[in-house]
Structure formats: C-alpha cells, structure tokens
Protein backbone atom coordinates (compact mmCIF):
# COMPACT_ATOMS: atom_id res chain seq x y z
CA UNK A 1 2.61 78.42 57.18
CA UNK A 2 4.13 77.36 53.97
CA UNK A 3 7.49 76.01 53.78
CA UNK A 4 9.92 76.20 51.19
CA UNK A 5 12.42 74.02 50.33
CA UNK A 6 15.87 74.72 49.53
CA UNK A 7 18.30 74.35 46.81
CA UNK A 8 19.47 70.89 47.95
CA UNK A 9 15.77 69.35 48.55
CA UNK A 10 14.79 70.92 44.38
CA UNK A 11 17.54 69.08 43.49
CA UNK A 12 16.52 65.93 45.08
CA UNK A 13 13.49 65.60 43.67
CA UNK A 14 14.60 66.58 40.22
CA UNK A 15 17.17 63.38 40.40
CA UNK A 16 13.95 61.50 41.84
CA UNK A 17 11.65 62.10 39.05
CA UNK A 18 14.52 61.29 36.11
CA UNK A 19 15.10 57.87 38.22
CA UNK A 20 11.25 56.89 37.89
CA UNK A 21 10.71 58.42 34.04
CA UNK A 22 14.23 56.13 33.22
CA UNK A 23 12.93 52.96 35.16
CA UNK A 24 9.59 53.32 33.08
CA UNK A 25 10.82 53.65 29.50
CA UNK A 26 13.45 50.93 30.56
CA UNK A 27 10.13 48.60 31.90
CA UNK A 28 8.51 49.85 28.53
CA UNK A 29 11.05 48.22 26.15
CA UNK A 30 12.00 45.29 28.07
CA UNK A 31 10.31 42.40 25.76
CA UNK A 32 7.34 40.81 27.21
CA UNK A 33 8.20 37.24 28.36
CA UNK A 34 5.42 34.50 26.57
CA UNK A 35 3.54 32.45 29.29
CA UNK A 36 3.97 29.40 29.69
CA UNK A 37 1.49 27.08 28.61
CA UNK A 38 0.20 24.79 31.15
CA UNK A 39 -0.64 22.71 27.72
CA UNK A 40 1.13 19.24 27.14
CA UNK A 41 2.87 19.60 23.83
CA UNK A 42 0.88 18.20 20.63
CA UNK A 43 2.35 14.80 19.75
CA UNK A 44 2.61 13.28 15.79
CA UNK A 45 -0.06 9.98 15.94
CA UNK A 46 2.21 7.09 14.80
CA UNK A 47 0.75 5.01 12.17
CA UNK A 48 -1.39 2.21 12.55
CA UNK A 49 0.17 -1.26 12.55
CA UNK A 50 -0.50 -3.27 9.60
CA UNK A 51 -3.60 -5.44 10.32
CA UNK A 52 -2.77 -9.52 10.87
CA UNK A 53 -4.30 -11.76 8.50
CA UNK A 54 -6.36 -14.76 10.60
CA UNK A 55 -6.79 -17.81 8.00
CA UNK A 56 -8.45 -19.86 9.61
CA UNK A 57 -10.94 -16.58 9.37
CA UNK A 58 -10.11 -15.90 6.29
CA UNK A 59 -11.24 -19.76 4.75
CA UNK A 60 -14.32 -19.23 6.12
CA UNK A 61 -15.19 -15.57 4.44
CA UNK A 62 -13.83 -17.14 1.08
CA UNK A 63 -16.46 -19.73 0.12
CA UNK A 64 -17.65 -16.61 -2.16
CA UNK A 65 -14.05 -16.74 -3.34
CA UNK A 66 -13.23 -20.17 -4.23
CA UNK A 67 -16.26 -20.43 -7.31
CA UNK A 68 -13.84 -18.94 -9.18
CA UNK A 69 -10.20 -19.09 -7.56
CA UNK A 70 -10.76 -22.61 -6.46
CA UNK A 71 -11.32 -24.41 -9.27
CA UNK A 72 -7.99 -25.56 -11.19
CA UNK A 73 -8.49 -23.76 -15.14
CA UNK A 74 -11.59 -21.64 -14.55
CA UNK A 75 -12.23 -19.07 -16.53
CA UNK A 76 -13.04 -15.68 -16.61
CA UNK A 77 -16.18 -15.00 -18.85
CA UNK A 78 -16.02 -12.01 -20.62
CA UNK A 79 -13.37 -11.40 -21.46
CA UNK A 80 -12.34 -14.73 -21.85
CA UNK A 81 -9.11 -15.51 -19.77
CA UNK A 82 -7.56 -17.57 -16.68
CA UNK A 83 -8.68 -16.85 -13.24
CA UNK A 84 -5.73 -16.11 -11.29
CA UNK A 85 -3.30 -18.70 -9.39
CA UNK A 86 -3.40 -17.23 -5.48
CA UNK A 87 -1.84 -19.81 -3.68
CA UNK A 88 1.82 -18.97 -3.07
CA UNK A 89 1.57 -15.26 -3.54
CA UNK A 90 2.01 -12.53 -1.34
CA UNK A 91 -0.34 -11.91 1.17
CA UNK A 92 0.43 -7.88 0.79
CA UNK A 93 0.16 -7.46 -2.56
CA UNK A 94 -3.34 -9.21 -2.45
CA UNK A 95 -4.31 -7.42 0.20
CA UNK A 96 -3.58 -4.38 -1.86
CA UNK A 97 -5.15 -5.57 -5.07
CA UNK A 98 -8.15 -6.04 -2.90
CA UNK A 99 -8.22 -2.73 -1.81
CA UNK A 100 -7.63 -1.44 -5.43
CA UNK A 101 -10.90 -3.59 -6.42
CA UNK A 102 -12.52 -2.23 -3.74
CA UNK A 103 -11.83 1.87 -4.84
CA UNK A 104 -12.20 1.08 -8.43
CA UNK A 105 -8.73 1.16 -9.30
CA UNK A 106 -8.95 -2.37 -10.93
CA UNK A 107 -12.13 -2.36 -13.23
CA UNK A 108 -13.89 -6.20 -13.01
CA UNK A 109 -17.23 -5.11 -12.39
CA UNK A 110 -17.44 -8.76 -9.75
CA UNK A 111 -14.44 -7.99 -7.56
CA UNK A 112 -15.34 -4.89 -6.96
CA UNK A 113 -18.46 -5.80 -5.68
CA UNK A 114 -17.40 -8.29 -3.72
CA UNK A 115 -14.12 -6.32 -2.03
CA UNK A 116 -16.73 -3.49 -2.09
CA UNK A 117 -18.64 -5.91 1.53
CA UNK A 118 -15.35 -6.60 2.63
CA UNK A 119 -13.66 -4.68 5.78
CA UNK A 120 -9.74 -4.22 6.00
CA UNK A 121 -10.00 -6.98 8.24
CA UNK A 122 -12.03 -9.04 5.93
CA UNK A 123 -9.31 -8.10 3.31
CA UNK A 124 -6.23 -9.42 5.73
CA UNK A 125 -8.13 -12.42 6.28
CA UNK A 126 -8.57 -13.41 3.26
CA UNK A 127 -5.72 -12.74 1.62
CA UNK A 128 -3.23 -14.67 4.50
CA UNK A 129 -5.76 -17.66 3.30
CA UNK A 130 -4.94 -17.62 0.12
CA UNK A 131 -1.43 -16.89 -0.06
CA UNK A 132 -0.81 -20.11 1.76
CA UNK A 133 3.15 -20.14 2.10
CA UNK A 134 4.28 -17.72 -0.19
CA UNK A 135 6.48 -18.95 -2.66
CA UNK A 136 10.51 -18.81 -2.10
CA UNK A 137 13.25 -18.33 -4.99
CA UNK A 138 16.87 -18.50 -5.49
CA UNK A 139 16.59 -14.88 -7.67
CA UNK A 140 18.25 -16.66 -9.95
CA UNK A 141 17.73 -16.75 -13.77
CA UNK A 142 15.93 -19.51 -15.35
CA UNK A 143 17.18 -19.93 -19.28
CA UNK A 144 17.81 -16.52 -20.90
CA UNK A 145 15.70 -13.44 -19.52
CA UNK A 146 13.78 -12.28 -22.64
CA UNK A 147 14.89 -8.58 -23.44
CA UNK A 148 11.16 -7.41 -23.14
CA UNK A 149 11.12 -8.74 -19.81
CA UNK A 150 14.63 -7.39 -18.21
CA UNK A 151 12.83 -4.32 -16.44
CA UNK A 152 10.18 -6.81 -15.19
CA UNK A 153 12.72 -8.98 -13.02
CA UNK A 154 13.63 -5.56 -11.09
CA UNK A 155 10.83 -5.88 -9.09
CA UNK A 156 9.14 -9.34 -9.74
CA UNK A 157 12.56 -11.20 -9.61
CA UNK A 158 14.04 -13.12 -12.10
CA UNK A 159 12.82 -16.70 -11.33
CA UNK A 160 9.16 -15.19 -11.15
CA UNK A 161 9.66 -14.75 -7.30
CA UNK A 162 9.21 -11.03 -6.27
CA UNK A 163 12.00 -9.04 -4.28
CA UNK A 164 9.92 -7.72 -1.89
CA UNK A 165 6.08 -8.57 -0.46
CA UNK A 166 3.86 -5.79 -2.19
CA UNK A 167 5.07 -7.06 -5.65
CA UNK A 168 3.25 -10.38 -6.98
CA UNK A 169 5.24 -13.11 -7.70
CA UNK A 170 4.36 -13.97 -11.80
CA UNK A 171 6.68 -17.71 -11.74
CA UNK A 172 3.56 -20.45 -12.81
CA UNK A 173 0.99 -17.71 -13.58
CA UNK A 174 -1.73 -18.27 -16.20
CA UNK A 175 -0.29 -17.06 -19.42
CA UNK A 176 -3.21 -15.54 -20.68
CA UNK A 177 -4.05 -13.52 -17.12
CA UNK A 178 -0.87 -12.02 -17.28
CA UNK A 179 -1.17 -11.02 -21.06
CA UNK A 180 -4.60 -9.45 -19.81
CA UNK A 181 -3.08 -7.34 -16.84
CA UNK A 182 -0.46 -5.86 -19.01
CA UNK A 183 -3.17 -4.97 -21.28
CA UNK A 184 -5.06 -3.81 -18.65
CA UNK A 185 -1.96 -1.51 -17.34
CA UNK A 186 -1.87 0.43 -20.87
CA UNK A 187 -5.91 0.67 -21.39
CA UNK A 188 -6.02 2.27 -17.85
CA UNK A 189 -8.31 -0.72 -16.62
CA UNK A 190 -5.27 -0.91 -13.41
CA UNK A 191 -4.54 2.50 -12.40
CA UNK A 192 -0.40 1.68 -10.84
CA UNK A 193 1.54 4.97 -12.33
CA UNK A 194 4.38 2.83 -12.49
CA UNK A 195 2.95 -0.04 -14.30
CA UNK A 196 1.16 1.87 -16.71
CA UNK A 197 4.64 4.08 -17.61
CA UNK A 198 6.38 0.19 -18.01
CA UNK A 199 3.35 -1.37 -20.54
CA UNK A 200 2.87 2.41 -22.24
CA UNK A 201 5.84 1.11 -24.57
CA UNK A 202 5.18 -2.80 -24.88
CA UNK A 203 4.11 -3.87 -28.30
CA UNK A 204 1.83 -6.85 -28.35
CA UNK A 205 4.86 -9.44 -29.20
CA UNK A 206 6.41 -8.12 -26.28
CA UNK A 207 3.52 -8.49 -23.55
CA UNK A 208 3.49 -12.00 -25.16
CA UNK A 209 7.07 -12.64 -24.91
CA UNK A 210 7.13 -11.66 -21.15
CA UNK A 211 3.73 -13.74 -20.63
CA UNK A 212 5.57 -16.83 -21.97
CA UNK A 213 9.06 -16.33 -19.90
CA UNK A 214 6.86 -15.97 -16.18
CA UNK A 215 4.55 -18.27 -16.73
CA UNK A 216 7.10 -21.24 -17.47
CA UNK A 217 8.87 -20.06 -14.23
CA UNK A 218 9.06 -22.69 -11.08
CA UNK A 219 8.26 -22.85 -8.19
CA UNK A 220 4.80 -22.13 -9.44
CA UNK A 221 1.51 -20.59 -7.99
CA UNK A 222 -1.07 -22.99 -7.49
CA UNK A 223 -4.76 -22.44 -7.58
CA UNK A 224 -5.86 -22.72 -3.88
CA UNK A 225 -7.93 -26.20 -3.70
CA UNK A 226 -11.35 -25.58 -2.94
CA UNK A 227 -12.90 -27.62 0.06
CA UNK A 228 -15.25 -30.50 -1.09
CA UNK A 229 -19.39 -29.22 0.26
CA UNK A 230 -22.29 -31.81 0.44
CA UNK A 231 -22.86 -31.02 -3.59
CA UNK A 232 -19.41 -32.53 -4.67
CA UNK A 233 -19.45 -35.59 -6.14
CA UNK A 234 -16.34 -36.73 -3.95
C-alpha cells in the first residue's frame, strides 16, 4: 500500500537536501590543507675549513722547490730576473699564487707544471714551509711614500708589510721581480682584475719608482736557505 507523506514530512526533506547541497559547496571551497612532509628540511653545506699547512711536510715536498727559491740571487732564465724571496711572506697569499700557477692564471710555463702535481694539501704544505714566520710591521712609513706607489700601501702596507694575509708583503723584495709582476699585471701574464685595473695606468718610470721604494723596505723577505745534500761542498 503506498503511503504518502504529508505537508510537514515534504518539507523536511526539502530543508534536508539544501543542508547537504550547502555542506558540499562549503567542503568544495574550503582550501586543501598541504601535507606535511615527513622530509627533514634541506640544510645550506657550510664551507670547508681552510686546509692547515704541515711544514715539516711541506720541507720535504719542496726539494723540487728550493733549485730555484733556495739559492740566495738565482735567477730566472728567460726572461732574465730574480727568483722570488719566500721566506717571511704570507702563507695565504702563496697558497693562492700556487693555485693561480696551477689554473694558468700566472703564465711561467715551470710553475705551472710543477703546482699542476701538487694537491691543495700539497699546496698548504708547502707554502706554511716557506713562509717561515711571516714578517711583522709597524705600518708605518719608511722615508717619503713615492706618489706612484700611494695606492700600493692600501693593501701591501706602507713599510712593505701587507694589511691583511692574502696580500704579499713587497718590504726586501727583488727589485727586478717586482718590476716583472707589474709588467706582468698589464700584459695579462697575472690575471688579478684588480691588479691589472692598478698597473693599466703605470708608465714604466712609475713601475720603477714603486720597485725601488718596496724593495729598500725592512724587515725584509729572505730567500728560504736551502738544506745542504751529500753534493754540497759544505
């Protein structure tokens, strides 16, 4: 038998069907929440420590070295000029001119194939040997800073002693090396941006003049002395 409903049950059901189409368009824009990742959040990678020079270590990968660096007033063949003075330099800035031998940013066609067998460690090593104690200024003036040579003492101090470790220290250098790296900045035979904007300008009475003022400078670089072998004489 089929029953009918009244006015009162319609009615009902009319309010329960607008309940349920309300509840679904309010479900339907409700914004969908984003999971949460059971992921540990990504983390930067701090940089790696700078690497610690061993001397001891490093004396004993230099024997290569010292032919050249370890004999007072050697010189470098062609072109003709000074070997370097290492002793009493920073051991970061030659551990960076290493590293700019090794990548061909400093063109000697020997160093570079030499740095080119040596690891960063190798590098550290060697160049905590040869810095020795690194030299220590006042930061005071010595005479009269030539006028050619006032930007120079920004950086590599004004008694020759540099402000800060990845500069070289110039007070003692060879004369003639340091006329040849200046040179060297402008040709593009060192490839420092800020070197090469500093020599673009310098005429060669200038590179001379500032040659003349660090070179005089004291304390002085020393050439590191190199260890007497069964061949020596002594």
């Amino acid at each position: 038998m089929e029953r009918r409903c009244g006015p009162a049950a319609r009615a009902g059901s009319i309010a329960a069907l607008t309940a349920c189409a309300l509840a679904g368009v309010a479900l339907a824009q409700t914004p969908a929440q984003p999971a949460e990742s059971s992921a540990p959040a990504a983390q930067a990678t701090p940089p790696p420590a700078p690497l610690q020079g061993d001397p001891h270590r490093g004396r004993e990968l230099s024997y290569t070295c010292l032919g050249c660096h370890g004999i007072d007033g050697y010189r470098n063949a062609y072109p003709d000029y000074s070997v370097p003075k290492l002793e009493g330099q920073n051991p970061e800035y030659l551990s960076s001119a290493l590293h700019d031998y090794r990548k061909g940013d400093r063109s000697h066609l020997t160093m570079h194939s030499q740095a080119s067998e040596l690891s960063g460690q190798d590098i550290a090593d060697i160049a905590v040997f040869f810095a020795g104690k690194p030299l220590s200024g006042s930061g005071k003036a010595q005479g009269t800073v030539p006028k050619a040579a006032m930007v120079c003492v920004s950086c590599h101090g004004q008694d020759g002693v540099a402000i800060a470790p990845m500069y070289p220290s110039l007070a003692g250098q060879h004369q003639d090396y340091l006329v040849r790296a200046l040179e060297e900045y402008q040709n593009g035979g060192r490839k420092n941006p800020v070197m090469k904007g500093l020599a673009a300008s310098l005429k060669p009475a200038d590179i001379a003049e500032i040659a003349a003022y660090f070179s005089a400078l004291t304390p002085a670089l020393k050439t590191e002395p190199r260890p007497y072998t069964r061949f020596s004489s002594q």
